[in-house]
N, C-alpha and C. Protein backbone atom coordinates (compact mmCIF):
# COMPACT_ATOMS: atom_id res chain seq x y z
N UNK A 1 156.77 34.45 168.41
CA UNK A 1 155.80 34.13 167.39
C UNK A 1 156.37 33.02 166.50
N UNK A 2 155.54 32.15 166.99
CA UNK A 2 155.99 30.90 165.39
C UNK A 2 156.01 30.99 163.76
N UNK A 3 156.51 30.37 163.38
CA UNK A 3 155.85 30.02 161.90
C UNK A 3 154.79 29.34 161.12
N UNK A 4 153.92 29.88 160.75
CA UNK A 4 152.87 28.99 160.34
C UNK A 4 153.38 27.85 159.54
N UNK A 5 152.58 26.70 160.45
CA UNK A 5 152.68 25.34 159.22
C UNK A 5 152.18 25.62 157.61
N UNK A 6 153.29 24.71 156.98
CA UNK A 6 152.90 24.87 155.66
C UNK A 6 151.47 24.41 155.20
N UNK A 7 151.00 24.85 154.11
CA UNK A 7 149.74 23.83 153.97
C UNK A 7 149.90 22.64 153.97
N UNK A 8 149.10 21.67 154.33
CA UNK A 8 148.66 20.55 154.33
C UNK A 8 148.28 20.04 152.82
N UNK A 9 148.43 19.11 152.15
CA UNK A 9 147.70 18.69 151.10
C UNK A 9 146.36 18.50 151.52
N UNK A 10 145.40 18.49 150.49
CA UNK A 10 143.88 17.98 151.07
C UNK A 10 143.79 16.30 150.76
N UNK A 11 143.28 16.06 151.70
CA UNK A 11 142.57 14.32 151.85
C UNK A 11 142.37 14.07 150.85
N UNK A 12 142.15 12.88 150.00
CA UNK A 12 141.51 12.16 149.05
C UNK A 12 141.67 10.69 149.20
N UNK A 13 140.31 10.21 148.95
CA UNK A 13 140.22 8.69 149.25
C UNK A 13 141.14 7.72 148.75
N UNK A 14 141.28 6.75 149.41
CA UNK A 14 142.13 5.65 149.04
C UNK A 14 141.74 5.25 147.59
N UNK A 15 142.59 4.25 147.15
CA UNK A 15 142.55 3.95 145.45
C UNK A 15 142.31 2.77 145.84
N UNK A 16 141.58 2.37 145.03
CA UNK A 16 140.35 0.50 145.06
C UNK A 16 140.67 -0.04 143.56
N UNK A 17 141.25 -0.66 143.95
CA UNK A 17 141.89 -1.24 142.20
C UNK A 17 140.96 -2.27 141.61
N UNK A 18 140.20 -1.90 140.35
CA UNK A 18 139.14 -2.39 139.92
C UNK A 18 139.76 -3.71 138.60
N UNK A 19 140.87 -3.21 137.89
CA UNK A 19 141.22 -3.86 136.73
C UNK A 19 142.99 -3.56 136.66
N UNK A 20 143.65 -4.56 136.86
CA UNK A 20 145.14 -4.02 136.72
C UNK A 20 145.95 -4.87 135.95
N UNK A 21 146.35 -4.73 135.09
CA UNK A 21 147.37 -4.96 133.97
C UNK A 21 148.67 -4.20 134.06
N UNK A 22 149.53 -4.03 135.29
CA UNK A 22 150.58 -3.56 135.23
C UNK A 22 151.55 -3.49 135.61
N UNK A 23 152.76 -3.43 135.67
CA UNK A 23 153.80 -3.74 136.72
C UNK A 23 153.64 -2.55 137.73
N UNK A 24 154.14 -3.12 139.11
CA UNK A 24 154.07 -2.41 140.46
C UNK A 24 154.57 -1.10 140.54
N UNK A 25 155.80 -0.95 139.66
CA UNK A 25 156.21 0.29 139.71
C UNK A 25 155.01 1.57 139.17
N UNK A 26 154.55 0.82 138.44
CA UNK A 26 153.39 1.71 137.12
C UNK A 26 152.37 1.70 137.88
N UNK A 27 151.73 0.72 138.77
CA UNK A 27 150.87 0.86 139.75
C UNK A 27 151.24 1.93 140.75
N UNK A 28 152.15 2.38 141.22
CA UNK A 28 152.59 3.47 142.31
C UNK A 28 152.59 4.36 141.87
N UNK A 29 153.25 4.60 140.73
CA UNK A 29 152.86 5.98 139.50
C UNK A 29 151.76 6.25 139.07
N UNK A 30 150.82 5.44 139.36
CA UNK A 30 149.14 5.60 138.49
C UNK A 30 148.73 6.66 139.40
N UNK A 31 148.64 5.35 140.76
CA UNK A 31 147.93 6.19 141.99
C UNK A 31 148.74 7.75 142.39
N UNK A 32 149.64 7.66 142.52
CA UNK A 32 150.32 8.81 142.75
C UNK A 32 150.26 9.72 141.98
N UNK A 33 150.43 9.84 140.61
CA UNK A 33 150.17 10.89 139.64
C UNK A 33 148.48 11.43 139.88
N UNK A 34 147.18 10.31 140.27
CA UNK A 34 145.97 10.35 140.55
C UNK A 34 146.16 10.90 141.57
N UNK A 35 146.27 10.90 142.25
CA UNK A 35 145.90 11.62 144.05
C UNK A 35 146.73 13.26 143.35
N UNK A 36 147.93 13.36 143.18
CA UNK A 36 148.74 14.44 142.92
C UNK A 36 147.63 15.61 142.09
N UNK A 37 147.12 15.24 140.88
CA UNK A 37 146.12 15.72 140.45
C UNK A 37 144.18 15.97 140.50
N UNK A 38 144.31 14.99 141.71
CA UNK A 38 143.29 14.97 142.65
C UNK A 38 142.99 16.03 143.40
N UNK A 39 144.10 16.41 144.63
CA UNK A 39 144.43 17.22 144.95
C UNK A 39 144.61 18.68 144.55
N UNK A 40 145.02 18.65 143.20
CA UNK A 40 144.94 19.99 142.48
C UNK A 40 143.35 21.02 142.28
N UNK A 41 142.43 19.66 142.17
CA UNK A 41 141.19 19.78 141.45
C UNK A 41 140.45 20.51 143.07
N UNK A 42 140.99 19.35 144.25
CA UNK A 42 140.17 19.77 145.46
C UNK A 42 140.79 21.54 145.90
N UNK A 43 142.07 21.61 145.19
CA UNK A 43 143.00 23.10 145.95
C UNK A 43 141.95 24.16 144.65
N UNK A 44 141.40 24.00 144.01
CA UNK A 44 140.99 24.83 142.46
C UNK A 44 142.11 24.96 142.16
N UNK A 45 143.66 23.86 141.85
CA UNK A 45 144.01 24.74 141.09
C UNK A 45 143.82 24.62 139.54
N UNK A 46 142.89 23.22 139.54
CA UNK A 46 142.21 22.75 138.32
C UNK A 46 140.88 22.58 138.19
N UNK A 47 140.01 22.63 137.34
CA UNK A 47 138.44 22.79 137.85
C UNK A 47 137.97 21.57 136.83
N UNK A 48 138.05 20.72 135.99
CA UNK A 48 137.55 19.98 135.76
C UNK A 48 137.68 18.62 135.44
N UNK A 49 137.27 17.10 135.69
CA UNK A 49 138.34 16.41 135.51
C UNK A 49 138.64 15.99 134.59
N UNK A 50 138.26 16.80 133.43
CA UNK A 50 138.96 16.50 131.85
C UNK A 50 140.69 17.29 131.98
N UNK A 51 140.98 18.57 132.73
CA UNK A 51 142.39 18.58 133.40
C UNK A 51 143.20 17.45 134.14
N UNK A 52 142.20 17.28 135.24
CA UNK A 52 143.07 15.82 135.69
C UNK A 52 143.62 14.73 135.16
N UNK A 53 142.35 14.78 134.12
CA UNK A 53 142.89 13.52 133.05
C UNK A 53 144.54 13.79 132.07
N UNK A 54 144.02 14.55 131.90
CA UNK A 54 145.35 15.87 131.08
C UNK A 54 146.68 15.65 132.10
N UNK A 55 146.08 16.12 133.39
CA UNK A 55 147.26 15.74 133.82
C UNK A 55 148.40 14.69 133.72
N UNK A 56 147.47 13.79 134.43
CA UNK A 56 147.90 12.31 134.37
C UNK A 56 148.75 11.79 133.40
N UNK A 57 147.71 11.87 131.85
CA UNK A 57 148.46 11.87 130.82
C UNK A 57 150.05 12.36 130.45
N UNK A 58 149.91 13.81 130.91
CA UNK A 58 151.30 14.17 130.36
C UNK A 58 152.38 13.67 131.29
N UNK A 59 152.24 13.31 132.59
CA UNK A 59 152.79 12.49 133.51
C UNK A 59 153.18 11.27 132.77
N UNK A 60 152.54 10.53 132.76
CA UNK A 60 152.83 9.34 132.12
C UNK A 60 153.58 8.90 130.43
N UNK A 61 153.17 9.92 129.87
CA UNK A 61 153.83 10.46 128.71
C UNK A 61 155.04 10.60 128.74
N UNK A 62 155.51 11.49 129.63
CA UNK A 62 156.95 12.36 129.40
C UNK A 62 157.75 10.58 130.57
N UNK A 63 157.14 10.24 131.53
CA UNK A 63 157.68 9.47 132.02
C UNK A 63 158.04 8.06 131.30
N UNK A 64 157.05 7.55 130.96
CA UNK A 64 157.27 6.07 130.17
C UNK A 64 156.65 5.75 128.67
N UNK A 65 156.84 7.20 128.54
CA UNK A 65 157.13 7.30 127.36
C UNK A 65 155.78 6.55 126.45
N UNK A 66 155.79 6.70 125.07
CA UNK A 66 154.43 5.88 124.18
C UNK A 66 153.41 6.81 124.52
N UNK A 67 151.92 6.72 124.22
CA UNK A 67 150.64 7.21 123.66
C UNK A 67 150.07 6.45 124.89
N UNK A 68 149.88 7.08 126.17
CA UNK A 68 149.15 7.02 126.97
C UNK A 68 147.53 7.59 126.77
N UNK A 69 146.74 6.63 127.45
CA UNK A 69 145.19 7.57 127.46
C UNK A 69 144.67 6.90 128.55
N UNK A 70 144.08 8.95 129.20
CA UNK A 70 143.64 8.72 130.50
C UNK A 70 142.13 9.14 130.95
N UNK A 71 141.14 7.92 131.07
CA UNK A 71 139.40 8.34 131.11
C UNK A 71 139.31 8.91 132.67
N UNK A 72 138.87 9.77 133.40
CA UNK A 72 138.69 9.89 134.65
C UNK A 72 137.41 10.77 134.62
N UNK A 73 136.39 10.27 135.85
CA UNK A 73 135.26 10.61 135.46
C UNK A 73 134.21 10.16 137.23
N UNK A 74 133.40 10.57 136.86
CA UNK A 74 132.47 9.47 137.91
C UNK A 74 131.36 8.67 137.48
N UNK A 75 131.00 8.56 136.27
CA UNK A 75 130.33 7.91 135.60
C UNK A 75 130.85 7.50 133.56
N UNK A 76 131.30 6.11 133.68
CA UNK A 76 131.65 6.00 132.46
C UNK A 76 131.79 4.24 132.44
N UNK A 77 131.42 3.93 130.89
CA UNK A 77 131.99 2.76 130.37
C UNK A 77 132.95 2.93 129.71
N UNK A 78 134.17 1.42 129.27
CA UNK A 78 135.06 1.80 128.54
C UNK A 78 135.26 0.05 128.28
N UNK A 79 135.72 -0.17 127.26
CA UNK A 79 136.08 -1.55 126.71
C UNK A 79 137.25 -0.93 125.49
N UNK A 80 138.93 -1.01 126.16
CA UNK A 80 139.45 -0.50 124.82
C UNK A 80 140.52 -1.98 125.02
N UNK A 81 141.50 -1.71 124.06
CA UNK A 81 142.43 -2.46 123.70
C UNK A 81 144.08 -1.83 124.26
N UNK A 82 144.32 -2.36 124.89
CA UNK A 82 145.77 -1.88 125.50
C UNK A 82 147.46 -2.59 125.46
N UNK A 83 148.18 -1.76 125.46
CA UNK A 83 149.18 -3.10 125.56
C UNK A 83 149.40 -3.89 126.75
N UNK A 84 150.19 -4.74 126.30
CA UNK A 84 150.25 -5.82 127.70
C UNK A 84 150.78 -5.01 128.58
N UNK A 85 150.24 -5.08 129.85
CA UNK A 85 150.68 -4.86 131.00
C UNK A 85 150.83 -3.62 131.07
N UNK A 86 149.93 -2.77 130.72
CA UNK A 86 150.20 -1.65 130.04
C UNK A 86 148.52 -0.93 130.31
N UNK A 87 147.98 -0.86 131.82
CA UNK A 87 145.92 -1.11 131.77
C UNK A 87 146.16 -1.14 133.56
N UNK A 88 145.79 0.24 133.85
CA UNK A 88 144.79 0.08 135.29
C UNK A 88 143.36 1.06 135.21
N UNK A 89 142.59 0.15 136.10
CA UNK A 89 141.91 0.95 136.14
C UNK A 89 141.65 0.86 137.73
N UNK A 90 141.04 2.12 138.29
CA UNK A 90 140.66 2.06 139.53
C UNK A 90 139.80 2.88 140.28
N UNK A 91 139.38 3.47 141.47
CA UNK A 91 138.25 4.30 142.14
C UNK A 91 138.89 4.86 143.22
N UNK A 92 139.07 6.06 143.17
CA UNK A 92 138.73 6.80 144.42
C UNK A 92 137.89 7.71 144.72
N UNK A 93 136.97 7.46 145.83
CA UNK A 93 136.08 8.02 146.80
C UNK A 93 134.71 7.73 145.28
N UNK A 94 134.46 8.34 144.57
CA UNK A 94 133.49 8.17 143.82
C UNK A 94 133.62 8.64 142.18
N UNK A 95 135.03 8.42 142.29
CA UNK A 95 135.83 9.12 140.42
C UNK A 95 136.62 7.94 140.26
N UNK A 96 136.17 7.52 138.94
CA UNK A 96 136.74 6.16 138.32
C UNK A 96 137.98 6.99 137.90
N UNK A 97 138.84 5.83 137.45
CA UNK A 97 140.38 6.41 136.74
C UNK A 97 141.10 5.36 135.89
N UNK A 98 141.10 5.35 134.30
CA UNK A 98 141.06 4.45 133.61
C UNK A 98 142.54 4.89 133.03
N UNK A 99 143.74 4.21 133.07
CA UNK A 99 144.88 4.35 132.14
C UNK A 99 145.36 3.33 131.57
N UNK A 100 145.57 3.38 130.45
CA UNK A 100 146.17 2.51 129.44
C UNK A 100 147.56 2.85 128.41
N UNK A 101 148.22 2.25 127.72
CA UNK A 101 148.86 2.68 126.97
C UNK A 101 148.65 2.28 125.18
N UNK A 102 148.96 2.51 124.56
CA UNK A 102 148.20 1.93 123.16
C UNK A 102 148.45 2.85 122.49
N UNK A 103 149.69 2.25 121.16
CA UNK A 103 150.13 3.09 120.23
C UNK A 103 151.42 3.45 120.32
């Protein structure tokens, strides 16, 4: 008798970069912290994406430090003010994902 494979993460669509203001490293951390908490939402182990957003945030927080803010949604406008290089925004599958830093 084998061992069952571990779970699998669940699928989530590729990231479509709509607006980017950031260095590459911070770009790999966006998407990645996004899918990571993506994933949570598709497993229930989070149910809404005002959590995801939460997530993200404290990710980015504890990592690079400053007053991160994170919009994620599937329907939204946003026009804010950010620091330099310091602003992505992007789409996967049909949930926008807006991070900035400021403050």
């Amino acid at each position: 008798m084998s061992a069952a494979a571990p779970p699998k993460d669940p699928e989530v669509p590729l990231a479509v970069t709509k607006e980017v203001h950031m260095h590459a490293e911070e770009i790999d951390f966006a998407i990645a912290a996004a899918k990571k908490s993506f994933q949570s939402l598709i497993r229930n182990d989070i149910r809404l994406w005002q959590e995801v957003a939460e997530a993200i945030k404290k990710e980015f927080d504890a990592h690079y430090k400053g007053t991160w803010h994170v919009i994620v949604g599937q329907h939204f406008g946003a026009f804010v003010t950010h620091e330099t290089h310091h602003m992505i925004c992007f789409k996967m599958g049909g949930v926008n994902f807006l991070i900035f830093r400021h403050g």
